[in-house]
PDB file of N, CA and C in Angstrom:
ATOM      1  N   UNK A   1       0.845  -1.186   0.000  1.00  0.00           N
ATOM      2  CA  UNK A   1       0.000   0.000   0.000  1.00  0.00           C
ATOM      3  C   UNK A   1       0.885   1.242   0.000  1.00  0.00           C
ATOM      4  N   UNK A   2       0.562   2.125  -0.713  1.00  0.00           N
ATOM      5  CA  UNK A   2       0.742   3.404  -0.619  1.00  0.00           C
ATOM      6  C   UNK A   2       1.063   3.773   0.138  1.00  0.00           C
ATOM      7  N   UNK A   3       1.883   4.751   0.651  1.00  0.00           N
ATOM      8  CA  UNK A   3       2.101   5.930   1.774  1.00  0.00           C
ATOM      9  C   UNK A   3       0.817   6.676   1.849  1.00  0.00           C
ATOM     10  N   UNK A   4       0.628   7.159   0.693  1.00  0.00           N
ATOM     11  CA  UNK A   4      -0.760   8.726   0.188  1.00  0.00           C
ATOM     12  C   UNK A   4      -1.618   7.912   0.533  1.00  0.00           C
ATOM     13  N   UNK A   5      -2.038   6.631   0.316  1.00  0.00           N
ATOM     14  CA  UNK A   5      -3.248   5.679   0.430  1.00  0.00           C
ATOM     15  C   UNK A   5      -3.731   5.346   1.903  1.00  0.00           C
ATOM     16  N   UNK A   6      -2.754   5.665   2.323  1.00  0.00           N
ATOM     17  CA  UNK A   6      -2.902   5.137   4.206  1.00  0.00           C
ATOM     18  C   UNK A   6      -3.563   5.972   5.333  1.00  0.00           C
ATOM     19  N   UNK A   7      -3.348   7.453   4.519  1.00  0.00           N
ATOM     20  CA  UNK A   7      -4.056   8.083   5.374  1.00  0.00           C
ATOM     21  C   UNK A   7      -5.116   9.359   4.259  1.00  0.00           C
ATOM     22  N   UNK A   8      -6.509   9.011   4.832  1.00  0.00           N
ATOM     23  CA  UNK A   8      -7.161   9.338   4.404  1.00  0.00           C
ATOM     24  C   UNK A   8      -7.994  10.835   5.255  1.00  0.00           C
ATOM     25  N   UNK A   9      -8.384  11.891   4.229  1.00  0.00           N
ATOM     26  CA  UNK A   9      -8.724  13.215   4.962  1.00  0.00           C
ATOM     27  C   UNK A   9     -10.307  13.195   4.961  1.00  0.00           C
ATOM     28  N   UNK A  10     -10.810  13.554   6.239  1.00  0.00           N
ATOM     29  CA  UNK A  10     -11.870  13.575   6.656  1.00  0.00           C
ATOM     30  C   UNK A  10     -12.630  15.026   6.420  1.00  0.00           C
ATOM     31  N   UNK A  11     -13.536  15.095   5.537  1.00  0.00           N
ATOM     32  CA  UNK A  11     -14.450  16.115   5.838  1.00  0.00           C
ATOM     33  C   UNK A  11     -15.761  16.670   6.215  1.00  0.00           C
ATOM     34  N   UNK A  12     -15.710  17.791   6.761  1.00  0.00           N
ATOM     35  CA  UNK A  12     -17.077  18.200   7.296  1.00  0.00           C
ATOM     36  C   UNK A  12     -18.014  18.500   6.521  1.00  0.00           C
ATOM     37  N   UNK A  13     -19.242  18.672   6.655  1.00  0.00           N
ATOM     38  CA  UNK A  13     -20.169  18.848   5.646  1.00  0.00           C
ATOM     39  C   UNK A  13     -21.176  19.728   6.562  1.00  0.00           C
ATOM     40  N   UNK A  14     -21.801  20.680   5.889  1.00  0.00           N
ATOM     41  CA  UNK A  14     -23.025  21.643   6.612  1.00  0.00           C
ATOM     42  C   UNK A  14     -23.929  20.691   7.684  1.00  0.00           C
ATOM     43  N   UNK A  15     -24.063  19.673   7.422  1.00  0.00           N
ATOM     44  CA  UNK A  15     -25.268  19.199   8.337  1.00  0.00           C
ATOM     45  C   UNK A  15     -24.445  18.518   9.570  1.00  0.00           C
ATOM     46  N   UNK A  16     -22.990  18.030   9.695  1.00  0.00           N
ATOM     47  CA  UNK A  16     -22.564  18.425  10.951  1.00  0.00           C
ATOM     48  C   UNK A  16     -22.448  19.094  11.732  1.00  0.00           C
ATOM     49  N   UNK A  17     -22.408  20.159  11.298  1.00  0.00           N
ATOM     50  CA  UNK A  17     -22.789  21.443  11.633  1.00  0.00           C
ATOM     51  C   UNK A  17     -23.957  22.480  12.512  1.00  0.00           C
ATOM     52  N   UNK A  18     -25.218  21.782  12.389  1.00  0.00           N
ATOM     53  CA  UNK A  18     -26.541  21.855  12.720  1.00  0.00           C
ATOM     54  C   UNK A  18     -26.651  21.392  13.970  1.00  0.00           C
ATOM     55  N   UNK A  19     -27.444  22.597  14.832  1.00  0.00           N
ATOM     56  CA  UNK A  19     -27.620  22.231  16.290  1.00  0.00           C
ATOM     57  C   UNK A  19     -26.266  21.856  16.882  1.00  0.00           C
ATOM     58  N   UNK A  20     -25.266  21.909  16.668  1.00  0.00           N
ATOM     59  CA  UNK A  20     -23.671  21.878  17.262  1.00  0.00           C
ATOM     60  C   UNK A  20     -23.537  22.099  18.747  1.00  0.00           C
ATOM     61  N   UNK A  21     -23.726  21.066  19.485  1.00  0.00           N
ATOM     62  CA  UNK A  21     -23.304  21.219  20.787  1.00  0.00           C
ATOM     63  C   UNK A  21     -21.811  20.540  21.381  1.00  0.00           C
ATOM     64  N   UNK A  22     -21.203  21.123  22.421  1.00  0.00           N
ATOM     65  CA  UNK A  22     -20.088  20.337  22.926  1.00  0.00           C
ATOM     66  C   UNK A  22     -20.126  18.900  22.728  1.00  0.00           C
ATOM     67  N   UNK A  23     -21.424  18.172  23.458  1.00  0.00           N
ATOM     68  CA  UNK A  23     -21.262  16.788  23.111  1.00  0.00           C
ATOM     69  C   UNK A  23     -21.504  16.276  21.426  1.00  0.00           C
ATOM     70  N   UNK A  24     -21.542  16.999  20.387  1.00  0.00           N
ATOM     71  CA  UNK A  24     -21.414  16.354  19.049  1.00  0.00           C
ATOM     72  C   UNK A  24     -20.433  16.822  18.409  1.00  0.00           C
ATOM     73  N   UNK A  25     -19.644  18.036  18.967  1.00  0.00           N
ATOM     74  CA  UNK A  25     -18.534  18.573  18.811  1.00  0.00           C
ATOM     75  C   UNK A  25     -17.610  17.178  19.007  1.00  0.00           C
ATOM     76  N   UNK A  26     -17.859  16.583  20.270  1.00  0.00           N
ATOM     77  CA  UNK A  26     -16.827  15.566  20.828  1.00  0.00           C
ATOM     78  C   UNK A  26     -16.847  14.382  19.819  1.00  0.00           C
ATOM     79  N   UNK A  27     -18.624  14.336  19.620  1.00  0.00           N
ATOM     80  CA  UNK A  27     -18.703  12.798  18.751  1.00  0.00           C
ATOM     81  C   UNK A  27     -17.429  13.248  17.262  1.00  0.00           C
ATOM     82  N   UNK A  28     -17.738  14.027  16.712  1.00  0.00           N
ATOM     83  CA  UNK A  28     -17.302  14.516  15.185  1.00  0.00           C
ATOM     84  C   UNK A  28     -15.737  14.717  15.767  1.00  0.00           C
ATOM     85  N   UNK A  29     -14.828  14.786  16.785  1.00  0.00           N
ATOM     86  CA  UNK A  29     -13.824  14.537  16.685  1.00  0.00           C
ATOM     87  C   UNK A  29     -13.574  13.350  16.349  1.00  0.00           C
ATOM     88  N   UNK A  30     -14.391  12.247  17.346  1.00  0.00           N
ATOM     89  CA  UNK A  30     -14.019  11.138  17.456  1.00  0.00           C
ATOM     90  C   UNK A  30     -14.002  10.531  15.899  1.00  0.00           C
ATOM     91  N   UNK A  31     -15.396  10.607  14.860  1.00  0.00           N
ATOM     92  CA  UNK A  31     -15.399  10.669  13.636  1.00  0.00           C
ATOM     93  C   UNK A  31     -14.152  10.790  12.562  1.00  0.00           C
ATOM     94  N   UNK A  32     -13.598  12.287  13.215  1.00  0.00           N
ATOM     95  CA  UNK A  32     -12.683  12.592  12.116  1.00  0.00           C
ATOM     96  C   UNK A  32     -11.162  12.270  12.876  1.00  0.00           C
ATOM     97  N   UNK A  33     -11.153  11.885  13.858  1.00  0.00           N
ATOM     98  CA  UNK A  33      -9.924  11.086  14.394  1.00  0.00           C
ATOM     99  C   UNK A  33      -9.870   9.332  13.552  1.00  0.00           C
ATOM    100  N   UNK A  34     -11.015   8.690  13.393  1.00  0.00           N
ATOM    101  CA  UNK A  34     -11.375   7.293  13.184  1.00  0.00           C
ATOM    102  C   UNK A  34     -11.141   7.514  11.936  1.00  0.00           C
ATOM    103  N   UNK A  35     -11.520   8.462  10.928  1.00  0.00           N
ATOM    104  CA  UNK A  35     -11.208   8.200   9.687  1.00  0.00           C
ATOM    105  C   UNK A  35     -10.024   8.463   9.184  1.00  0.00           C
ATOM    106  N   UNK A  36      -9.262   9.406  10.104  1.00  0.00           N
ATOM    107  CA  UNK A  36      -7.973   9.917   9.666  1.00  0.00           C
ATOM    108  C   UNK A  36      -6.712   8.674  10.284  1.00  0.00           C
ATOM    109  N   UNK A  37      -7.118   8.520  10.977  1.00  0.00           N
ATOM    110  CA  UNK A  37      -6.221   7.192  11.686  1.00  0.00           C
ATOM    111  C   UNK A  37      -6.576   5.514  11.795  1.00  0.00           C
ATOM    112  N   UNK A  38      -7.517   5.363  10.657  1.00  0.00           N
ATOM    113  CA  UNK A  38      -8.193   4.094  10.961  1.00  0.00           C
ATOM    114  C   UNK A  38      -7.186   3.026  10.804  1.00  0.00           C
ATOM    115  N   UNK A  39      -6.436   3.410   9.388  1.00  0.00           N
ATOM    116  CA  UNK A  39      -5.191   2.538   8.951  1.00  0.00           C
ATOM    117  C   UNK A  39      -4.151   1.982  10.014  1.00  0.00           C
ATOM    118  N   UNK A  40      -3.643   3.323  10.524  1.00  0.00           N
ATOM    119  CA  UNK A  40      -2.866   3.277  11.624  1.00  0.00           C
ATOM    120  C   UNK A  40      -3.281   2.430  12.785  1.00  0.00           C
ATOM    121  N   UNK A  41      -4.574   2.234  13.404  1.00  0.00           N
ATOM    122  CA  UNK A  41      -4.812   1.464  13.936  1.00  0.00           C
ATOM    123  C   UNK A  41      -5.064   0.195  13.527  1.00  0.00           C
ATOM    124  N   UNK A  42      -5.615  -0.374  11.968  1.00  0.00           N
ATOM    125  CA  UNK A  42      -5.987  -1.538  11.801  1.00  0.00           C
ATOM    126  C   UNK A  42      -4.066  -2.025  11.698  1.00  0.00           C
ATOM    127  N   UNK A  43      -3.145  -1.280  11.191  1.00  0.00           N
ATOM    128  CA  UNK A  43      -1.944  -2.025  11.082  1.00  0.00           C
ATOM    129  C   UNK A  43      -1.137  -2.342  12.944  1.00  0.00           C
ATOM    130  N   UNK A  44      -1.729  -1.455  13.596  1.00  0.00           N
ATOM    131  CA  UNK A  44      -1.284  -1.437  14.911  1.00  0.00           C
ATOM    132  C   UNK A  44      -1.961  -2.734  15.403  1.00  0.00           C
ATOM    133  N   UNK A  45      -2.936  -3.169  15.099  1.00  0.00           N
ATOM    134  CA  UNK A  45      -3.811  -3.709  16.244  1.00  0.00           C
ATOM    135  C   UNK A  45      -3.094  -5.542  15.174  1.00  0.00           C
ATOM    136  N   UNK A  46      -3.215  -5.218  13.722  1.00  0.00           N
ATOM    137  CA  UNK A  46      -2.929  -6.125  13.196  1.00  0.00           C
ATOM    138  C   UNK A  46      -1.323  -6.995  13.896  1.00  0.00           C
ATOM    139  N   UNK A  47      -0.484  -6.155  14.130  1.00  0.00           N
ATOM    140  CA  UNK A  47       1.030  -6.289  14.291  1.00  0.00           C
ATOM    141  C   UNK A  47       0.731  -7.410  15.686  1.00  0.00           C
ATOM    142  N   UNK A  48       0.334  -7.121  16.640  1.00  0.00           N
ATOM    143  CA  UNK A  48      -0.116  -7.642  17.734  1.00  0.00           C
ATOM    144  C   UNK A  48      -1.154  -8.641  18.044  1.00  0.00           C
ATOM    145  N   UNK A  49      -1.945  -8.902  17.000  1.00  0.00           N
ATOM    146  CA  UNK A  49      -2.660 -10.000  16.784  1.00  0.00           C
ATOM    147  C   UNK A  49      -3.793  -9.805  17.610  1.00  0.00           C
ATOM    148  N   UNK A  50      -4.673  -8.677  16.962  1.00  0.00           N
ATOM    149  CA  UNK A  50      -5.889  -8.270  17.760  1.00  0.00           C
ATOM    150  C   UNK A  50      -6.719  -7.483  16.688  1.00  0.00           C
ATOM    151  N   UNK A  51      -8.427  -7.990  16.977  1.00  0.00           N
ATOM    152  CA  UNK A  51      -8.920  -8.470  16.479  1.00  0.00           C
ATOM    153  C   UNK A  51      -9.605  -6.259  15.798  1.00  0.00           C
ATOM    154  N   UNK A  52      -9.838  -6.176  14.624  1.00  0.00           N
ATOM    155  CA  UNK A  52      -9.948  -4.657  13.876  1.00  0.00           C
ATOM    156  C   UNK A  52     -10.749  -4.697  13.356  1.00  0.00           C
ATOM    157  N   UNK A  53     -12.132  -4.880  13.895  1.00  0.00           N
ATOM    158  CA  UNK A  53     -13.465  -4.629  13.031  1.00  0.00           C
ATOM    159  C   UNK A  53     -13.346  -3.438  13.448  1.00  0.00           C
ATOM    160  N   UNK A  54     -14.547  -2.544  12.270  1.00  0.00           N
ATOM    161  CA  UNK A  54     -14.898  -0.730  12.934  1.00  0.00           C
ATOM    162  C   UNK A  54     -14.941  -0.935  14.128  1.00  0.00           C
ATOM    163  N   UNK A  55     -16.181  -1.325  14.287  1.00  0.00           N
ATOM    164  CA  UNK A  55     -16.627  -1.605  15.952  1.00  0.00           C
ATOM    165  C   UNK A  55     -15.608  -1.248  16.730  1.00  0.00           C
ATOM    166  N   UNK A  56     -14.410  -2.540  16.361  1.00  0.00           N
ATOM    167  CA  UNK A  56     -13.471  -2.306  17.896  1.00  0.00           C
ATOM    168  C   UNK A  56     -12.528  -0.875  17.700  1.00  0.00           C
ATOM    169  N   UNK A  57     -12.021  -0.339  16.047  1.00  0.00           N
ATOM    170  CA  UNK A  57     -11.472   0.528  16.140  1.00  0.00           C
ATOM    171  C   UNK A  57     -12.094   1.866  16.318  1.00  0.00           C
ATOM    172  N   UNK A  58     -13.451   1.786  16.054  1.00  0.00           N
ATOM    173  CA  UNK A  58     -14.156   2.995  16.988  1.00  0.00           C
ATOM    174  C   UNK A  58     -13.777   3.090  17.787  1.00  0.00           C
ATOM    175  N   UNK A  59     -14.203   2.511  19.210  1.00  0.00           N
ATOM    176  CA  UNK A  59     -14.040   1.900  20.196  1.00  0.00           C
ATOM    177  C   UNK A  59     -12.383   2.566  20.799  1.00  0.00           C
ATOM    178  N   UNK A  60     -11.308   1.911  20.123  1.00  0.00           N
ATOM    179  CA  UNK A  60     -10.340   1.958  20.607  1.00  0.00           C
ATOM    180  C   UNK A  60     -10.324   3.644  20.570  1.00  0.00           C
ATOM    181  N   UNK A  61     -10.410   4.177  19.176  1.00  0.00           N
ATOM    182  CA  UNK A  61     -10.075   5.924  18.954  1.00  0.00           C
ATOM    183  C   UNK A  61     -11.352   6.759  20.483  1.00  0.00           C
ATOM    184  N   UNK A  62     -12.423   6.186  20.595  1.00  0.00           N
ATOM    185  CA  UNK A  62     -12.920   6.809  21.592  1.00  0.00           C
ATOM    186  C   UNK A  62     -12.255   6.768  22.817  1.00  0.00           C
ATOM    187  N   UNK A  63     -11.655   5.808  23.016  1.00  0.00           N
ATOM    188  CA  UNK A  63     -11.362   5.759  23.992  1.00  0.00           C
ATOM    189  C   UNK A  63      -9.803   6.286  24.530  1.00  0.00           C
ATOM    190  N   UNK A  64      -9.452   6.955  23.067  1.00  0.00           N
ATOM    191  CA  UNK A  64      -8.125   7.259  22.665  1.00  0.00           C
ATOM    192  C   UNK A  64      -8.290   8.901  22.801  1.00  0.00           C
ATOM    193  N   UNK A  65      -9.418   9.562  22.497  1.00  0.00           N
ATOM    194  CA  UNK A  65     -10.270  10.753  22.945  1.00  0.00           C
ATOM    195  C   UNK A  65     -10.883  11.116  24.492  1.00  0.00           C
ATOM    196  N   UNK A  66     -11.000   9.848  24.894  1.00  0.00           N
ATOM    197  CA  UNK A  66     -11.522   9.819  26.433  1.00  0.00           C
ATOM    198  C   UNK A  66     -10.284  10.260  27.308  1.00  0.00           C
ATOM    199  N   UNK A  67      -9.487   9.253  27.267  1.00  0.00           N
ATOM    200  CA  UNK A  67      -8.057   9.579  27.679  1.00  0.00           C
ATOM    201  C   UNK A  67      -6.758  11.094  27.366  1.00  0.00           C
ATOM    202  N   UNK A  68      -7.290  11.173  26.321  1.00  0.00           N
ATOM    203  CA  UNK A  68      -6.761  12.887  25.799  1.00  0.00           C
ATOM    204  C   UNK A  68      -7.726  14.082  27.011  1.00  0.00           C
ATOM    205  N   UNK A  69      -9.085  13.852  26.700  1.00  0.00           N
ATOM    206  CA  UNK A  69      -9.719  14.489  27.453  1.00  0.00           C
ATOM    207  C   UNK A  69      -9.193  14.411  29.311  1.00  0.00           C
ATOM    208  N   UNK A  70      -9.070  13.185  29.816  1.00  0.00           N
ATOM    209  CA  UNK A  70      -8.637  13.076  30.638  1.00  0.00           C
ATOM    210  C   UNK A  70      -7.505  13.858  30.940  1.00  0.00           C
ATOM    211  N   UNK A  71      -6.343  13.445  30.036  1.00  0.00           N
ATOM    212  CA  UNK A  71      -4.783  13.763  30.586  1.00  0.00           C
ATOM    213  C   UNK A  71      -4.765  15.678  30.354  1.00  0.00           C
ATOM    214  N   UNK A  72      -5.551  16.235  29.590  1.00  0.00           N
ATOM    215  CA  UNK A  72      -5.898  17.678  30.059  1.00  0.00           C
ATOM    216  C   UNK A  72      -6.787  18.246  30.732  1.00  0.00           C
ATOM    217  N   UNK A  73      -7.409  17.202  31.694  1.00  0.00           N
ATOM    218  CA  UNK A  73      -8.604  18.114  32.866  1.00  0.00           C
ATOM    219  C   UNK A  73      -9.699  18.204  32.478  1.00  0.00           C
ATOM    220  N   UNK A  74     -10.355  18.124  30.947  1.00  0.00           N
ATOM    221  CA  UNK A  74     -11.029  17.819  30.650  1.00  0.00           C
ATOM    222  C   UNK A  74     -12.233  16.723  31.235  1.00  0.00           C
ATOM    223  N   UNK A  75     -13.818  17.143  30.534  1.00  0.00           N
ATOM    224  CA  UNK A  75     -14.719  15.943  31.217  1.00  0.00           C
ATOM    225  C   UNK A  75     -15.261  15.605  29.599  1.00  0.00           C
ATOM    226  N   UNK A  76     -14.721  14.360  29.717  1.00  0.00           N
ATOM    227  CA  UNK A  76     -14.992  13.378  27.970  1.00  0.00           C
ATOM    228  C   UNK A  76     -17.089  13.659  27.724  1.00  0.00           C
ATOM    229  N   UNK A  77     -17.516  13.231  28.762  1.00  0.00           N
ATOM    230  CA  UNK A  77     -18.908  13.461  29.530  1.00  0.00           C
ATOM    231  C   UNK A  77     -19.802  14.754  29.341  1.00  0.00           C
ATOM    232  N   UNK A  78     -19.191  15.864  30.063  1.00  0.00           N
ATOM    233  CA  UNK A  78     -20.039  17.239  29.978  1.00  0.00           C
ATOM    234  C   UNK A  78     -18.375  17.729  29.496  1.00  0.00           C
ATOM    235  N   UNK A  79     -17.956  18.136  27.778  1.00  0.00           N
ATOM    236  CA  UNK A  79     -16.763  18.245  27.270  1.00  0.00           C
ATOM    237  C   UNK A  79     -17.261  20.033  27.498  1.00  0.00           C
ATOM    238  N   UNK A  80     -16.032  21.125  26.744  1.00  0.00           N
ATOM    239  CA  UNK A  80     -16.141  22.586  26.959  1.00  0.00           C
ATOM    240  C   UNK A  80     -15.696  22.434  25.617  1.00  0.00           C
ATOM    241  N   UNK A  81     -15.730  23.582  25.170  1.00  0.00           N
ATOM    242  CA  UNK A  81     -14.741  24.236  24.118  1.00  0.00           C
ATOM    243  C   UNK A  81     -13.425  24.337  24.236  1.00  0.00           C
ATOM    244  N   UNK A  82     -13.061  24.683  25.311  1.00  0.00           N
ATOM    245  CA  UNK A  82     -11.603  24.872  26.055  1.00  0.00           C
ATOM    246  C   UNK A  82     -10.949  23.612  26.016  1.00  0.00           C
ATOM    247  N   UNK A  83     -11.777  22.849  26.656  1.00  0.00           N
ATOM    248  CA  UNK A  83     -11.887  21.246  26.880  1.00  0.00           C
ATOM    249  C   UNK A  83     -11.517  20.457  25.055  1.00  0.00           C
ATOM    250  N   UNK A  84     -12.254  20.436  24.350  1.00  0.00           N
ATOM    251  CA  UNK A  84     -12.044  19.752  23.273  1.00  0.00           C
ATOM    252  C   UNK A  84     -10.743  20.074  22.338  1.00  0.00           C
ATOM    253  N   UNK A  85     -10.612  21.970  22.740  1.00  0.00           N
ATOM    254  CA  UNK A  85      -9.556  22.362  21.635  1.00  0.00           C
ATOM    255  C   UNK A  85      -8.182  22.001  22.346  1.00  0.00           C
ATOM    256  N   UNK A  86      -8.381  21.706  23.392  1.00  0.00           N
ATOM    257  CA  UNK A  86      -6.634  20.784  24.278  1.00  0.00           C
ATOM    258  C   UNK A  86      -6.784  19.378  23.393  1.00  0.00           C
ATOM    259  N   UNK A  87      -7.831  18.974  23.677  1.00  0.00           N
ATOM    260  CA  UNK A  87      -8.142  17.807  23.233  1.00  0.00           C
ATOM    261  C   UNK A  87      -7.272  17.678  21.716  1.00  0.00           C
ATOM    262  N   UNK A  88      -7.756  18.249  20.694  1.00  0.00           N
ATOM    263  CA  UNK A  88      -7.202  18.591  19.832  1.00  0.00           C
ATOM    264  C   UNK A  88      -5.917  18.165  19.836  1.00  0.00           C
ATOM    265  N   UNK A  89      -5.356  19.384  20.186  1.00  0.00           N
ATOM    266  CA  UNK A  89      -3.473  19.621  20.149  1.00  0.00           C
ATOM    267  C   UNK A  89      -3.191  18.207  20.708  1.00  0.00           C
ATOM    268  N   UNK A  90      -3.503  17.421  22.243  1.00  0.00           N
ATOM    269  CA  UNK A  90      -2.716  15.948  22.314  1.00  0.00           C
ATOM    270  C   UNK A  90      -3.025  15.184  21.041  1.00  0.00           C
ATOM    271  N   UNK A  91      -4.052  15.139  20.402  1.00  0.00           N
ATOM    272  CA  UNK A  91      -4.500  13.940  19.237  1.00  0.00           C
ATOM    273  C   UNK A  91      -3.672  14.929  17.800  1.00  0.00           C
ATOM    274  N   UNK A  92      -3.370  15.964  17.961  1.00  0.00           N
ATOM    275  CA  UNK A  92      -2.456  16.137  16.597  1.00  0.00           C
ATOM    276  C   UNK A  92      -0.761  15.409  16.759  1.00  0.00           C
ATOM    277  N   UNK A  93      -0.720  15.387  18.480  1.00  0.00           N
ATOM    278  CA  UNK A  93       0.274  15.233  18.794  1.00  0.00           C
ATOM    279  C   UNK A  93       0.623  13.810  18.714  1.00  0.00           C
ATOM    280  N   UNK A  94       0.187  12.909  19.180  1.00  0.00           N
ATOM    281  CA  UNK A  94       0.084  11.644  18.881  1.00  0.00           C
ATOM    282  C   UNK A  94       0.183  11.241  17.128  1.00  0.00           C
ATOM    283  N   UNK A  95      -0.727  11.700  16.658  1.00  0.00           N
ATOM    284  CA  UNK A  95      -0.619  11.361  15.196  1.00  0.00           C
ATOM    285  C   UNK A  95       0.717  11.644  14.674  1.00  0.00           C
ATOM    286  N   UNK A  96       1.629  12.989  14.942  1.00  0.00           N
ATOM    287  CA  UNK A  96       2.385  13.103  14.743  1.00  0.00           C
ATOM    288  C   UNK A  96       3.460  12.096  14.664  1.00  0.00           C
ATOM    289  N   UNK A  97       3.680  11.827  16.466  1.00  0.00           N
ATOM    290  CA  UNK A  97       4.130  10.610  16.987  1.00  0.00           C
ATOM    291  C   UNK A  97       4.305   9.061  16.041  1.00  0.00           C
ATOM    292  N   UNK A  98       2.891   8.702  15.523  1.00  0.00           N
ATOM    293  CA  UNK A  98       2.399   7.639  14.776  1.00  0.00           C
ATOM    294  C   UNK A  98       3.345   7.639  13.212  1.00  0.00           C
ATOM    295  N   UNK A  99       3.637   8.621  12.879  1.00  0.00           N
ATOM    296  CA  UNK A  99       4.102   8.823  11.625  1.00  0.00           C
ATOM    297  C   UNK A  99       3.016   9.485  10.428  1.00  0.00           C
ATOM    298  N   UNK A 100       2.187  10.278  11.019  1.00  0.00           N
ATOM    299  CA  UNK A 100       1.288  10.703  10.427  1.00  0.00           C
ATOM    300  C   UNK A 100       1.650  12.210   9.259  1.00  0.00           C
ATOM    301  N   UNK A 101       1.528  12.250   8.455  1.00  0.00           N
ATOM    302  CA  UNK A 101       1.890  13.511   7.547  1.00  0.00           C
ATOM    303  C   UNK A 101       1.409  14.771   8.399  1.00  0.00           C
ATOM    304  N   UNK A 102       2.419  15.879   8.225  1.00  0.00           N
ATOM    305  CA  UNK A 102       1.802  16.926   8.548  1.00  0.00           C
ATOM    306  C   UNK A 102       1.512  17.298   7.808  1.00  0.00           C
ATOM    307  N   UNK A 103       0.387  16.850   6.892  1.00  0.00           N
ATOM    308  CA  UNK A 103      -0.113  17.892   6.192  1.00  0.00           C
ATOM    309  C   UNK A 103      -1.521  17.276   6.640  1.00  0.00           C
ATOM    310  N   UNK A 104      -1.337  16.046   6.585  1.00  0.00           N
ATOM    311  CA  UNK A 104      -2.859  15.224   6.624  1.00  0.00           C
ATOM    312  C   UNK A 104      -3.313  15.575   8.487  1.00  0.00           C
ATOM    313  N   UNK A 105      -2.322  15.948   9.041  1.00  0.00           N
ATOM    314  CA  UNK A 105      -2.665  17.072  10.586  1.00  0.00           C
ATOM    315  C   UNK A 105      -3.193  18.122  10.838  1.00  0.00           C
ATOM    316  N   UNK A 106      -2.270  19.148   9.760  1.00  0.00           N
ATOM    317  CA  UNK A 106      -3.328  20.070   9.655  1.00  0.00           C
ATOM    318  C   UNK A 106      -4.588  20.070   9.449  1.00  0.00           C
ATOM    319  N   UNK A 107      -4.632  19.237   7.958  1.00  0.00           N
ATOM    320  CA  UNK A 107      -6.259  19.312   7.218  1.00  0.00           C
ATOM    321  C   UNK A 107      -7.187  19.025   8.555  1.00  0.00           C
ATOM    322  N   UNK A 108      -6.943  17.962   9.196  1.00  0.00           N
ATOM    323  CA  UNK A 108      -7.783  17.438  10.222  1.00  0.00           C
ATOM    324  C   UNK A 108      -8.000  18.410  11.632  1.00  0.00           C
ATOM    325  N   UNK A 109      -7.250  18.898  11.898  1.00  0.00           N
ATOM    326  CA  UNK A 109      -6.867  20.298  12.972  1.00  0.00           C
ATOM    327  C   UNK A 109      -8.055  21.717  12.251  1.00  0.00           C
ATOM    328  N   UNK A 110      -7.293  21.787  10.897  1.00  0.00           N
ATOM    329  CA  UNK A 110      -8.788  22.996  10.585  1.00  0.00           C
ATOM    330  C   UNK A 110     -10.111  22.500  10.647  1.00  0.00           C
ATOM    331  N   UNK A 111     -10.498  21.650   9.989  1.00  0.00           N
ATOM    332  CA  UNK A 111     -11.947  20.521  10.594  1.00  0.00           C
ATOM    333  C   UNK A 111     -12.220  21.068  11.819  1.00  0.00           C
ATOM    334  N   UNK A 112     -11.582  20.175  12.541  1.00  0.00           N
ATOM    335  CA  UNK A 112     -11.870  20.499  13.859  1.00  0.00           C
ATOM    336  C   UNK A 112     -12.264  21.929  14.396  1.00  0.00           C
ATOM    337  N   UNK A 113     -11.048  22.789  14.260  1.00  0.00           N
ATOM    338  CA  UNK A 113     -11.575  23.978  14.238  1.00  0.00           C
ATOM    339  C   UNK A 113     -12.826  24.945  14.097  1.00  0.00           C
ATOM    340  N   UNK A 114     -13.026  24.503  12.965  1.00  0.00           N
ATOM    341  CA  UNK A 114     -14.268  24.766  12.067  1.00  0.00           C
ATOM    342  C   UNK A 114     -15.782  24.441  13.267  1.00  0.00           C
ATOM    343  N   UNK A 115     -15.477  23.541  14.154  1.00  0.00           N
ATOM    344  CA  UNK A 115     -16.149  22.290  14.496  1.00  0.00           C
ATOM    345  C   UNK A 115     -16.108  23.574  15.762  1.00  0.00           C
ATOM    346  N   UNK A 116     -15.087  23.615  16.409  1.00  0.00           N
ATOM    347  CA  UNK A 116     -15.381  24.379  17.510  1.00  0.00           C
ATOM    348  C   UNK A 116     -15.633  25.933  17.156  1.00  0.00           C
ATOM    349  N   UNK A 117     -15.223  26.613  16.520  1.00  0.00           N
ATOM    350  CA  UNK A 117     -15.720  28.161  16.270  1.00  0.00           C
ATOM    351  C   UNK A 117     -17.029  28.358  15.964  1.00  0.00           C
ATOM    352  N   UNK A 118     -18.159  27.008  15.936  1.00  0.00           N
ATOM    353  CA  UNK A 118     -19.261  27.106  15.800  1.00  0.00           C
ATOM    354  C   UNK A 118     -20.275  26.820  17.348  1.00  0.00           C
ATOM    355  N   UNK A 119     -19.264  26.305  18.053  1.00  0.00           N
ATOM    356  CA  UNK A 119     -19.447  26.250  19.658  1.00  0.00           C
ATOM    357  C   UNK A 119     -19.911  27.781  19.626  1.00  0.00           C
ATOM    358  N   UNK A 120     -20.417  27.759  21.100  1.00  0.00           N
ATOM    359  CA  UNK A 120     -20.923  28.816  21.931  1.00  0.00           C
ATOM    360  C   UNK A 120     -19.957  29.170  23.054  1.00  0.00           C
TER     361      UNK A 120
END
């Protein structure tokens, strides 16, 4: 496989957008974390001999968001704006970590963005 093929860019569309609260703010990270890193996890989980339906790699990236939320004070639960955009910066940071393009970081970082400047 490809390098370019491995990681794929997630976008927003107007009707994510609609009625936008903190908690769908949080879901649509989790969204555009899962699609931008799905690879990365199905080859991670593959290497180790564990088992990569969506299901579980949902699963794992939420819980990969839960823990971000955590390690900045954050509540994954009742999330903030303040709260999600830390959130953010650890999960650009990690990807980084992963071997992730910075470019395919950014794209996913303005998303996001986008995602919170429509917060309250």
């Amino acid at each position: 496989m490809k390098r370019e093929q491995a990681f794929k860019r997630w976008e927003l569309c107007e009707a994510d957008l609609e009625d936008i609260t903190p908690e769908k703010a949080r879901d649509l990270i989790i969204k555009c974390f899962y699609e931008a890193q799905k690879e990365t996890f199905i080859r991670a989980r593959k290497q180790i001999g564990v088992r990569s339906s969506d299901e579980d790699i949902h699963a794992s990236v939420a819980a990969g968001v839960r823990q971000a939320s955590k390690e900045t004070g954050g509540d994954f639960e009742k999330p903030t704006k303040e709260g999600l955009a830390k959130v953010l910066e650890v999960l650009a940071k990690r990807s980084a970590s992963w071997g992730t393009p910075q470019d395919i970081i950014e794209h996913h970082k303005k998303q996001i963005r986008i995602i919170l400047e429509r917060l309250k």
